[in-house]
Protein backbone atom coordinates (compact mmCIF):
# COMPACT_ATOMS: atom_id res chain seq x y z
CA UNK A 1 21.09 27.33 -88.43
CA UNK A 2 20.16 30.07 -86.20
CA UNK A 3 22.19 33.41 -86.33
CA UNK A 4 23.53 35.26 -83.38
CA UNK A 5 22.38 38.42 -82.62
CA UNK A 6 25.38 40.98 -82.71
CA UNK A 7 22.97 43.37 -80.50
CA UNK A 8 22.70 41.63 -77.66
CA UNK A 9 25.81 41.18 -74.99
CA UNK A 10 25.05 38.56 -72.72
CA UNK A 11 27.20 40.68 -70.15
CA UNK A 12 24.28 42.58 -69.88
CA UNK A 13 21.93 40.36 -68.92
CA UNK A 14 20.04 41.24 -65.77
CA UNK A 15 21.03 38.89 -62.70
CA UNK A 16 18.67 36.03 -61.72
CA UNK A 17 19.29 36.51 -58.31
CA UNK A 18 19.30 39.66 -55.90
CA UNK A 19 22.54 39.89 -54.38
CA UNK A 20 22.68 40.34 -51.08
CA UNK A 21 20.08 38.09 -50.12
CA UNK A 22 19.38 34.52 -47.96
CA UNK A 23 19.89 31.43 -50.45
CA UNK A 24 19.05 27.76 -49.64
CA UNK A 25 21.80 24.99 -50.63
CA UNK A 26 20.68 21.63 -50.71
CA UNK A 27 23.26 19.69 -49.51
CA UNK A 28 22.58 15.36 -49.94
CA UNK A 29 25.41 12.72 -48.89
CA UNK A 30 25.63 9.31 -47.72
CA UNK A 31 24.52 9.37 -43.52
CA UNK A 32 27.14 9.62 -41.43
CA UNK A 33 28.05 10.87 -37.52
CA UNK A 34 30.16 13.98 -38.74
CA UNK A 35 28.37 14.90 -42.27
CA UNK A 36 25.94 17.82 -40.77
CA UNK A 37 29.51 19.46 -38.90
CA UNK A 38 31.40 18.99 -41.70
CA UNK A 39 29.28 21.17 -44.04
CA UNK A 40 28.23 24.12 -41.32
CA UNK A 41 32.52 23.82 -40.77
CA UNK A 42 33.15 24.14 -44.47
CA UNK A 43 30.58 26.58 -44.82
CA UNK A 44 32.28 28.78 -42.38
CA UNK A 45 35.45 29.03 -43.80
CA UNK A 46 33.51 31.32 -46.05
CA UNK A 47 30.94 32.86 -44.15
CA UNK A 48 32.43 32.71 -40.16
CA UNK A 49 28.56 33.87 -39.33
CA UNK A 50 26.79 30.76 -40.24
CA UNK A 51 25.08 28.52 -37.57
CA UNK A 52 23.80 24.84 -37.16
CA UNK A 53 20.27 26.89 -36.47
CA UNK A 54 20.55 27.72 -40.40
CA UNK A 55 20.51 23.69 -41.15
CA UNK A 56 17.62 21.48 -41.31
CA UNK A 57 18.41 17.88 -41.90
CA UNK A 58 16.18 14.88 -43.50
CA UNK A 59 17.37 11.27 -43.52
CA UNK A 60 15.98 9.50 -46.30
CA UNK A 61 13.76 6.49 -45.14
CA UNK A 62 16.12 3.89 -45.49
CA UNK A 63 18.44 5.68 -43.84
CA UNK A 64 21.18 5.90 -46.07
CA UNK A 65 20.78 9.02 -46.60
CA UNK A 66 21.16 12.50 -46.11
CA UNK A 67 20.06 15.79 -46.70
CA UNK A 68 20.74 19.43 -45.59
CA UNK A 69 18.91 22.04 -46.70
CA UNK A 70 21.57 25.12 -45.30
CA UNK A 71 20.32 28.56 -45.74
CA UNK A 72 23.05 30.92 -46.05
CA UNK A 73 23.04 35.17 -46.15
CA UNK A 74 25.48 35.74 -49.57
CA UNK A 75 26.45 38.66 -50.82
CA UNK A 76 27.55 37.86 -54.45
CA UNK A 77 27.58 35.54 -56.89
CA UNK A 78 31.48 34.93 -56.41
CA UNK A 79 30.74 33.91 -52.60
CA UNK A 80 27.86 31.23 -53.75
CA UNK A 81 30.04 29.95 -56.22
CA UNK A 82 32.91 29.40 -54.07
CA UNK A 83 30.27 27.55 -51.25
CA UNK A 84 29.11 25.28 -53.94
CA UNK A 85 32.95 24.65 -55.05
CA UNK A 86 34.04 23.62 -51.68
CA UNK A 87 30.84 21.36 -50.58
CA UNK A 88 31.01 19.65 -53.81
CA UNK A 89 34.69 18.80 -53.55
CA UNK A 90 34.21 16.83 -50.02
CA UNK A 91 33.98 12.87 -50.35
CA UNK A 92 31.05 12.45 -47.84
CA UNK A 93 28.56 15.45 -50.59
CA UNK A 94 27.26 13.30 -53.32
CA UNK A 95 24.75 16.04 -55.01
CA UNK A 96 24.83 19.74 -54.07
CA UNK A 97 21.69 22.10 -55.36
């Protein structure tokens, strides 16, 4: 069994991502009229800023599909967590990335 290093605090471990910077959520859900103005609305409610023009959309080749790859400006790791929190809890988002 391995043994745990008393030395080294995890706290201190140096961020894997440069906050503030531009960070691309992939957003996939079943297709539907309202699911690309449902995510840039949701998105809003935590960054006001953000704009369709920051969406690009693919539907898969059946159709069935969707995905939204949503670039968004964050400034912390607390305001990408709380994006992914609130597109993950809406019925239409199957997989967030």
């Amino acid at each position: 069994m391995a043994e745990i290093d008393p030395n080294i605090n995890a706290s201190k471990a140096p961020p894997l991502i440069d906050f503030p910077c531009d960070f691309a959520i992939k957003v996939m859900g079943k297709t539907h009229s309202t699911f690309a103005g449902i995510i840039i609305d949701l998105i809003q409610t935590i960054l006001p800023e953000f704009s369709a023009a920051q969406v690009e959309s693919r539907v898969s080749s059946t159709g069935k599909y969707t995905s939204l790859t949503c670039t968004v400006y964050v400034d912390s790791q607390l305001q990408l967590d709380d994006i992914y929190r609130l597109i993950s809890a809406h019925p239409l988002v199957k997989y967030s990335l």
